[in-house]
Protein backbone atom coordinates (compact mmCIF):
# COMPACT_ATOMS: atom_id res chain seq x y z
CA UNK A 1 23.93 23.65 37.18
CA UNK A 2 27.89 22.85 37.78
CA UNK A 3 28.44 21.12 41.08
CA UNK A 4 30.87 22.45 43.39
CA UNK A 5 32.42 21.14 46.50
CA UNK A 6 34.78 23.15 48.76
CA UNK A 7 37.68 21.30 50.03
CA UNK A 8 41.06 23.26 51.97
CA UNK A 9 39.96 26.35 50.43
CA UNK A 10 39.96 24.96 46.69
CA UNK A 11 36.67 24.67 45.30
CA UNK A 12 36.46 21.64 42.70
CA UNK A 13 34.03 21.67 39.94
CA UNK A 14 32.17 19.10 38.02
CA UNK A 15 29.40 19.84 34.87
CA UNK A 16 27.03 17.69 32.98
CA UNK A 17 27.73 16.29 29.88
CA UNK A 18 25.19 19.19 28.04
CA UNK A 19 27.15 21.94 29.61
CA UNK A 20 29.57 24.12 28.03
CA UNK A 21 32.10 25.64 31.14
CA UNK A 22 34.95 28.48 30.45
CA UNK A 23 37.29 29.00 33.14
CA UNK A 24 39.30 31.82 33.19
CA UNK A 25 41.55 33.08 35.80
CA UNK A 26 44.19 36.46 35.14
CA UNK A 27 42.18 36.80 31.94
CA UNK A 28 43.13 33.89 30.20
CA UNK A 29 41.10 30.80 29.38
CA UNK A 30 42.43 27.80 31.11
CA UNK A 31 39.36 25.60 31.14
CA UNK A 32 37.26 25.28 27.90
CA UNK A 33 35.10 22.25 27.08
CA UNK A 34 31.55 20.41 27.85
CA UNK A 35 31.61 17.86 30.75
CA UNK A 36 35.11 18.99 33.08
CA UNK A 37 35.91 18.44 36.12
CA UNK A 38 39.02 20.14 37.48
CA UNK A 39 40.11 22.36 40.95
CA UNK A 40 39.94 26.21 41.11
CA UNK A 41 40.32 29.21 43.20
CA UNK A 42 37.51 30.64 43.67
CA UNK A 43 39.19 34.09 44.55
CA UNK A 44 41.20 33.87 40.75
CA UNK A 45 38.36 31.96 38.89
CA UNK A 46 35.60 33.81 36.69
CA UNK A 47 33.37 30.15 35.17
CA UNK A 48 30.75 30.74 33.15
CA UNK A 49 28.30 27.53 32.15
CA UNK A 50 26.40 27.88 29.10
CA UNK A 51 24.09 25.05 28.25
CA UNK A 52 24.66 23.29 24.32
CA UNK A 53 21.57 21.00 25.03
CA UNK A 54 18.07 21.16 23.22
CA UNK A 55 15.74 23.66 24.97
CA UNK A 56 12.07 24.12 24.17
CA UNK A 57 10.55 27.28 24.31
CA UNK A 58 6.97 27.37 24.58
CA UNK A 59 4.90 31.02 23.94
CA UNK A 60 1.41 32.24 23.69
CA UNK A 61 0.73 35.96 22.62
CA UNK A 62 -2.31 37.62 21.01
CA UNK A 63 -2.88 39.31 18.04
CA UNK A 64 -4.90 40.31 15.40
CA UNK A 65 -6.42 39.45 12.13
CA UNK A 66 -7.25 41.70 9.30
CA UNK A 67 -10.99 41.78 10.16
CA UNK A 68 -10.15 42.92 13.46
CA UNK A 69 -10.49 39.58 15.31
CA UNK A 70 -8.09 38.75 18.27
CA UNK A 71 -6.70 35.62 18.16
CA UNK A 72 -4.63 33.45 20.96
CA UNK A 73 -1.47 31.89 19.04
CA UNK A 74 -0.06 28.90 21.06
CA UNK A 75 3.94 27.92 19.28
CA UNK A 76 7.08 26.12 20.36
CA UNK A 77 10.18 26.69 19.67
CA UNK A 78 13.26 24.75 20.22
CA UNK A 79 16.88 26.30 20.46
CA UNK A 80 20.25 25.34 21.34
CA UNK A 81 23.32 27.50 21.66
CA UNK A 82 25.36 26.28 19.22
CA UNK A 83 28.84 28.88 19.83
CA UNK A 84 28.61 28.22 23.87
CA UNK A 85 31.66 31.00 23.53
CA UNK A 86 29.92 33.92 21.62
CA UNK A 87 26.71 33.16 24.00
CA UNK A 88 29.20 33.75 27.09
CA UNK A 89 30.42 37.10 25.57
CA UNK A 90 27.57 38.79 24.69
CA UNK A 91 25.51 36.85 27.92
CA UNK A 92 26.03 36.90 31.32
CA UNK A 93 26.46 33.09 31.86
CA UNK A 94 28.70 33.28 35.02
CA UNK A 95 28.25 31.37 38.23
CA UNK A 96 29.05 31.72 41.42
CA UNK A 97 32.41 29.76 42.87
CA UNK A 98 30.57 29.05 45.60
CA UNK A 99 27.70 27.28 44.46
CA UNK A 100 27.33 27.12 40.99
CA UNK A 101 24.12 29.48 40.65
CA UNK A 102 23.81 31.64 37.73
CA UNK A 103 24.47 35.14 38.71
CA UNK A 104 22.08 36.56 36.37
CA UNK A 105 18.93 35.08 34.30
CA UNK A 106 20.27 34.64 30.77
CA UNK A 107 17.90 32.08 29.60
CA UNK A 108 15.34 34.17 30.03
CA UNK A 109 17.15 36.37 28.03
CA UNK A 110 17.72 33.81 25.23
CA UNK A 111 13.30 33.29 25.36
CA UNK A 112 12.82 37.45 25.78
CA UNK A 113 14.33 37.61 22.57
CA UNK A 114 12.97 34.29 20.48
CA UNK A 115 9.56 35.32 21.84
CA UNK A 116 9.60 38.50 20.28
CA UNK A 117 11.26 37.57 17.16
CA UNK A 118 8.37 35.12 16.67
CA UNK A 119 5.60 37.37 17.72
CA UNK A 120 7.11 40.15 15.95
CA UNK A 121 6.75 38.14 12.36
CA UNK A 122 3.25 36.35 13.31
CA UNK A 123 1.90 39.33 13.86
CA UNK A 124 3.09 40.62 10.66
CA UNK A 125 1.11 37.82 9.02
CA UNK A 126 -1.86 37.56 10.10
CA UNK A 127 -2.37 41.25 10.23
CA UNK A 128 -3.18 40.69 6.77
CA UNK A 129 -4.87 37.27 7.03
CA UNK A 130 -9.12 37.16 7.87
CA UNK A 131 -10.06 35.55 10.75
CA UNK A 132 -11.60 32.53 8.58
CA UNK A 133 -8.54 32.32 6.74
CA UNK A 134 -6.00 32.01 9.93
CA UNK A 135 -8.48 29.57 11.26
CA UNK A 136 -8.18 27.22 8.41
CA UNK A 137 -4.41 27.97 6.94
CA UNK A 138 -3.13 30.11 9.73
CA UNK A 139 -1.21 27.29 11.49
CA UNK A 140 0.82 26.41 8.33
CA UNK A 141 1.61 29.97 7.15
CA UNK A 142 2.30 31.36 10.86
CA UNK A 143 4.88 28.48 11.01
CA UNK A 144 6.46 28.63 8.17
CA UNK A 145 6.54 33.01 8.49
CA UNK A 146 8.25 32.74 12.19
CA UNK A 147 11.03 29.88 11.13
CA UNK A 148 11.67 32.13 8.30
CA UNK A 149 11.83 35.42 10.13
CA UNK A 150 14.03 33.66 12.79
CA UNK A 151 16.46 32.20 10.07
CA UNK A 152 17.27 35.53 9.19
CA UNK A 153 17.24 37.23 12.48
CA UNK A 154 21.05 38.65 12.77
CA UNK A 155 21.10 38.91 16.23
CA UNK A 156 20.74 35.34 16.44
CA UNK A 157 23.54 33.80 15.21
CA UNK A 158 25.30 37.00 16.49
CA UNK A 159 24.34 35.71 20.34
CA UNK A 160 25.22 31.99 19.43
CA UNK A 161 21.73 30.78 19.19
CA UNK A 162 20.82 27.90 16.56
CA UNK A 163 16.63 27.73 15.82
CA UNK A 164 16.01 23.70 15.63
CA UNK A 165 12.19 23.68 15.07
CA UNK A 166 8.90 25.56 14.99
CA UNK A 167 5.98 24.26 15.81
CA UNK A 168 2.67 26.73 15.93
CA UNK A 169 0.00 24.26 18.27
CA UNK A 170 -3.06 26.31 17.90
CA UNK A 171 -4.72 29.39 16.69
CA UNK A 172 -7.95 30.30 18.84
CA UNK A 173 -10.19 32.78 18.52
CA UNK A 174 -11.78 34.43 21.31
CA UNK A 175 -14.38 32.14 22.98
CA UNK A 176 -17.68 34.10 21.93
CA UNK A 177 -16.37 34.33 18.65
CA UNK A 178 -15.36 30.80 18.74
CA UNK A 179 -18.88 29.92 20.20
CA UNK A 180 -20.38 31.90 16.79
CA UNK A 181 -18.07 30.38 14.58
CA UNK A 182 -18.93 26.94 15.64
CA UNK A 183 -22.91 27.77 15.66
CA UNK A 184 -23.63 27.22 11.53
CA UNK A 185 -21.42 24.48 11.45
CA UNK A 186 -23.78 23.08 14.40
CA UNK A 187 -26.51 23.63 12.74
CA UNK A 188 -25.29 21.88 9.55
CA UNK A 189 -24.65 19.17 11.66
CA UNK A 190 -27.99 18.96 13.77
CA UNK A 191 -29.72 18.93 10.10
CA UNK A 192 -27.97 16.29 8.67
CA UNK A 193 -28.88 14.39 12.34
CA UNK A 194 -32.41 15.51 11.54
CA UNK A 195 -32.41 14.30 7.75
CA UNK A 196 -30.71 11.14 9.25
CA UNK A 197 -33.35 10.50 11.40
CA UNK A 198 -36.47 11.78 9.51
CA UNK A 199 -34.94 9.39 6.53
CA UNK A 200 -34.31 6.54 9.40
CA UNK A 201 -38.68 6.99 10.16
CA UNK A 202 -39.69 7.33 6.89
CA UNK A 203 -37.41 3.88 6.37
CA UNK A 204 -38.89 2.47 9.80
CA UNK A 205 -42.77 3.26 8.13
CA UNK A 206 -41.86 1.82 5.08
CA UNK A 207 -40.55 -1.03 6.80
CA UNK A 208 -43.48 -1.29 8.80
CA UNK A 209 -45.82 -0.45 5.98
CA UNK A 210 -44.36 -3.67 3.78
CA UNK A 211 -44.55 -5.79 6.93
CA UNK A 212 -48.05 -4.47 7.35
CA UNK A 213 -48.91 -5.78 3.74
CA UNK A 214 -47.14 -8.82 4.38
CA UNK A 215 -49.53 -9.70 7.31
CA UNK A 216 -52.46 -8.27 5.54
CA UNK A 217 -51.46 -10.88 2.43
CA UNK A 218 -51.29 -13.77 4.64
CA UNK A 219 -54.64 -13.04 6.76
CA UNK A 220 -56.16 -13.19 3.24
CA UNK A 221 -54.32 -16.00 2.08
CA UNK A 222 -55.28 -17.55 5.94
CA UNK A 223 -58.75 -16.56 4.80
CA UNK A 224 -58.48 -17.99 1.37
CA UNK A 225 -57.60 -21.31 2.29
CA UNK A 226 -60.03 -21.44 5.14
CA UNK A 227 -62.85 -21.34 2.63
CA UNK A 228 -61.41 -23.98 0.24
CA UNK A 229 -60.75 -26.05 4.25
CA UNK A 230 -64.24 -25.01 4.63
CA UNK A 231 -65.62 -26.05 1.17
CA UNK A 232 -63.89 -29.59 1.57
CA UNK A 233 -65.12 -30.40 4.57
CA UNK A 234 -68.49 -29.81 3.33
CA UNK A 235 -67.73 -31.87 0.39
CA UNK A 236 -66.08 -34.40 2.49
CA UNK A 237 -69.45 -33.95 4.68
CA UNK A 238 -71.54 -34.84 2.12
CA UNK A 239 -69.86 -37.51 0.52
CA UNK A 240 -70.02 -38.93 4.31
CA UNK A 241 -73.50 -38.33 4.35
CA UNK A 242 -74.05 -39.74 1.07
CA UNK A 243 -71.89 -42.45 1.63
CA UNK A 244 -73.81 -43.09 5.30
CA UNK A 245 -77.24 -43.28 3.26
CA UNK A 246 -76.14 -45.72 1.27
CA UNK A 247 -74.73 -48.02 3.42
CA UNK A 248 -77.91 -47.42 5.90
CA UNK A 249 -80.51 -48.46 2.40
CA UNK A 250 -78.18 -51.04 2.04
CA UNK A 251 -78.46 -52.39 5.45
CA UNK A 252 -81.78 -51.52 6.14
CA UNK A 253 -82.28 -53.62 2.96
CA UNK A 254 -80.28 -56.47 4.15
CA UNK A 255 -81.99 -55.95 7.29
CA UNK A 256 -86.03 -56.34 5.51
CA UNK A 257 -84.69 -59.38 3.42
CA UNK A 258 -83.32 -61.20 6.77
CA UNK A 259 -86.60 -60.28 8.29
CA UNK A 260 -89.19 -61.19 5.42
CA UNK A 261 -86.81 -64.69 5.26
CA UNK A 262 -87.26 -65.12 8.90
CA UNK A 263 -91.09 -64.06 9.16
CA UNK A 264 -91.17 -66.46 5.96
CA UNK A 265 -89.26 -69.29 7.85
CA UNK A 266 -91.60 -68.81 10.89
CA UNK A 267 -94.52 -68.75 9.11
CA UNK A 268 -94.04 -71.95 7.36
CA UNK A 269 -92.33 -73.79 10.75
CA UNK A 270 -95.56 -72.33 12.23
CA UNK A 271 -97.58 -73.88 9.53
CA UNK A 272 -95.56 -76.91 9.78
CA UNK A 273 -96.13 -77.36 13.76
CA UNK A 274 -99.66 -76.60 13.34
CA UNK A 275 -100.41 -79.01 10.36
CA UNK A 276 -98.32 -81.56 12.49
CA UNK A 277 -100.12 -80.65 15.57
CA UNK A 278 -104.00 -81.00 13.71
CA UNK A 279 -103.22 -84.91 12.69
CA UNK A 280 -101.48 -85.69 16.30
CA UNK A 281 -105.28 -84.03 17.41
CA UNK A 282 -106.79 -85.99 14.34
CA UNK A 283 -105.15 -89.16 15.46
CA UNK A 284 -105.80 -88.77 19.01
CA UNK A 285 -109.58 -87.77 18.64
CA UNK A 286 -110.15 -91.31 16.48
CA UNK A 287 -107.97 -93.18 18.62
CA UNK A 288 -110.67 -92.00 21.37
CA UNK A 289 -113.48 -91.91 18.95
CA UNK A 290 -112.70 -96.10 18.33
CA UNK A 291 -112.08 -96.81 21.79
CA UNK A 292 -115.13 -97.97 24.17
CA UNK A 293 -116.29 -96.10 27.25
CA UNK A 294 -114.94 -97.94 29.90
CA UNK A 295 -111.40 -97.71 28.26
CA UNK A 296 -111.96 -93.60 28.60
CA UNK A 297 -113.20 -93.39 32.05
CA UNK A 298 -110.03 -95.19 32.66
CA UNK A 299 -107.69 -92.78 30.76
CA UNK A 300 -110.08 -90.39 31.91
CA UNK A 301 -109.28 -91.24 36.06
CA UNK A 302 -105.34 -92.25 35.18
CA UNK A 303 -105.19 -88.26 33.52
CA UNK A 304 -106.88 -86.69 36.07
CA UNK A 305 -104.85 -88.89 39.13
CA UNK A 306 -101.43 -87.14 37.24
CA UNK A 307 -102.97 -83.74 37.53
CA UNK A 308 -103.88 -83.84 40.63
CA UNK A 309 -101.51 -82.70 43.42
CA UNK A 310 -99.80 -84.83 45.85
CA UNK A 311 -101.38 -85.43 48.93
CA UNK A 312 -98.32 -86.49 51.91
CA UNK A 313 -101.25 -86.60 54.84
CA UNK A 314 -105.41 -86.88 54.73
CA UNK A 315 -107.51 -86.58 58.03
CA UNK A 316 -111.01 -87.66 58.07
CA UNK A 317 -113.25 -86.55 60.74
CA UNK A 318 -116.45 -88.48 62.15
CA UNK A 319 -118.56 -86.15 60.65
CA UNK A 320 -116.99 -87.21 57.35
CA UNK A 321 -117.04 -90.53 57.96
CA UNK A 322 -120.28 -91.06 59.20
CA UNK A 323 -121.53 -89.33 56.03
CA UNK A 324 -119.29 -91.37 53.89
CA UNK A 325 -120.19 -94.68 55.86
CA UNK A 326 -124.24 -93.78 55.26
CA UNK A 327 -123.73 -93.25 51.35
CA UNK A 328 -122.15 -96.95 51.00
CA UNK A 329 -124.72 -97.77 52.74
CA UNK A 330 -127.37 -96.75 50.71
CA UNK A 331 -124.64 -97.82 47.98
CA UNK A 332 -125.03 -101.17 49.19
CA UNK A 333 -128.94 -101.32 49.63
CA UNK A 334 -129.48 -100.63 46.18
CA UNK A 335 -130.21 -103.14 43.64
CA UNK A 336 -127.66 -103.66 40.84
């Protein structure tokens, strides 16, 4: 939109760089270009602004497929207006002097007539297109049937306008049919997750059937080798034993030698002492045998006055005494 100011009853304009203005005033054209700026009257002036930028047009429209499926098209198309002064003559692109407003609506105009030109010619295709068919190619041949059809639309370049692109975003079916399309391809897909994970169990009990075997192996490998563990300590047991009786004969041999030596040894020390002791006896009894009476009695008192115990005190009482006095008495009455 042009912006106006008002200034001692002139009126000055000013447009974007993307917008095409024709001034006229008496019925000629005084002001023709893209981006002006320039004074007017706005009782003389007749301006009209026609846009020469990019526009994008964006449509959705139903229709419906060979098999009698309706189908929701969703397409974009971008125009420009490349003759800004054929648009202005066969479009009302005026504005108002005052402030710069569009008196009527011709853009939506301009997308009246591209939507219709594109419905018109999808339509046209996919009226003879099956529903599976405009599902999977529809988006390619819908494209390329509307950019054709609005190449050679007359009224196009007879109204200025220049088609830039197409661009068809989606064809949908409606949403139960959508729902019913999508069901076998579901189902495909939930058996492949079921093979996937049937295959992943039967993997897992193989898995755990080979590490099952694997422990099974080693228990009887564990098993094996505890017997021959087993077996050697009962070899090793009896060559212990065997070993132990050995040394215990040889000992207890050792052992009867030492003692038959030392009962031998006694025996003859004993014989020794005794022999030794029977001529000290010998000797003594004909050392006494030779000797004369009063030289035993002697020997006799001197051995019995060691074995006799020592006396430290002796009392004598008068009855002792007097008995003792009256036997030397009689001792000494006798004749000798």
């Amino acid at each position: 939109m042009a912006d106006i100011t008002r200034r001692l009853g002139w009126r000055h304009l000013r447009s974007a760089p993307t917008a095409h203005i024709r001034h006229h005033r008496g019925g000629k054209l005084i002001h023709d270009g893209t981006g002006l700026s320039f004074r007017f009257r706005p009782l003389t002036a007749a301006i009209s602004e026609v846009p020469v930028d990019d526009r994008e047009l964006a449509m959705a429209f139903h229709a419906r497929t060979a098999d009698f499926q309706d189908v929701t098209v969703q397409a974009t198309v971008t125009y420009r207006i490349s003759d800004p002064a054929v648009a202005a003559a066969r479009l009302d692109f005026s504005i108002d002097p005052d402030s710069g407003v569009w008196r009527g609506a011709p853009l939506e105009q301009l997308s009246t007539l591209l939507t219709e030109t594109a419905q018109q010619h999808a339509l046209d295709v996919l009226a003879r297109t099956s529903l599976a068919a405009a599902l999977v190619d529809g988006v390619a041949s819908v494209r390329e049937r509307i950019s054709a059809g609005l190449a050679a639309e007359p009224r196009l370049p007879a109204t200025g306008i220049e088609v830039v692109a197409v661009r068809v975003v989606a064809i949908r079916p409606e949403p139960e049919v959508e729902r019913a399309l999508r069901t076998p391809a579901r189902e495909q897909i939930q058996q492949e997750a079921d093979r996937a994970t049937y295959e992943r169990r039967a993997v897992a009990v193989e898995r755990e059937r080979t590490i099952a075997e694997n422990e099974l192996a080693s228990r009887i490998e564990l098993a094996r080798r505890e017997e021959q563990l087993v077996e050697q300590r009962g070899t090793n047991a009896r060559r212990e034993a065997e070993e132990n009786a050995a040394a215990d004969g040889v000992r207890a041999e050792a052992e009867a030698t030492r003692t038959v030596r030392l009962a031998q040894a006694e025996a003859k020390a004993e014989r020794e002492k005794g022999e030794a002791r029977a001529q000290a006896q010998a000797a003594w009894l004909r050392v006494h045998s030779e000797a004369d009476p009063a030289t035993l009695s002697a020997l006799t008192t001197a051995r019995l006055a060691e074995n006799l115990p020592r006396i430290d005190s002796l009392t004598v009482s008068p009855d002792v005494l007097t008995g003792l006095l009256a036997k030397l008495g009689r001792a000494d009455g006798e004749p000798r």
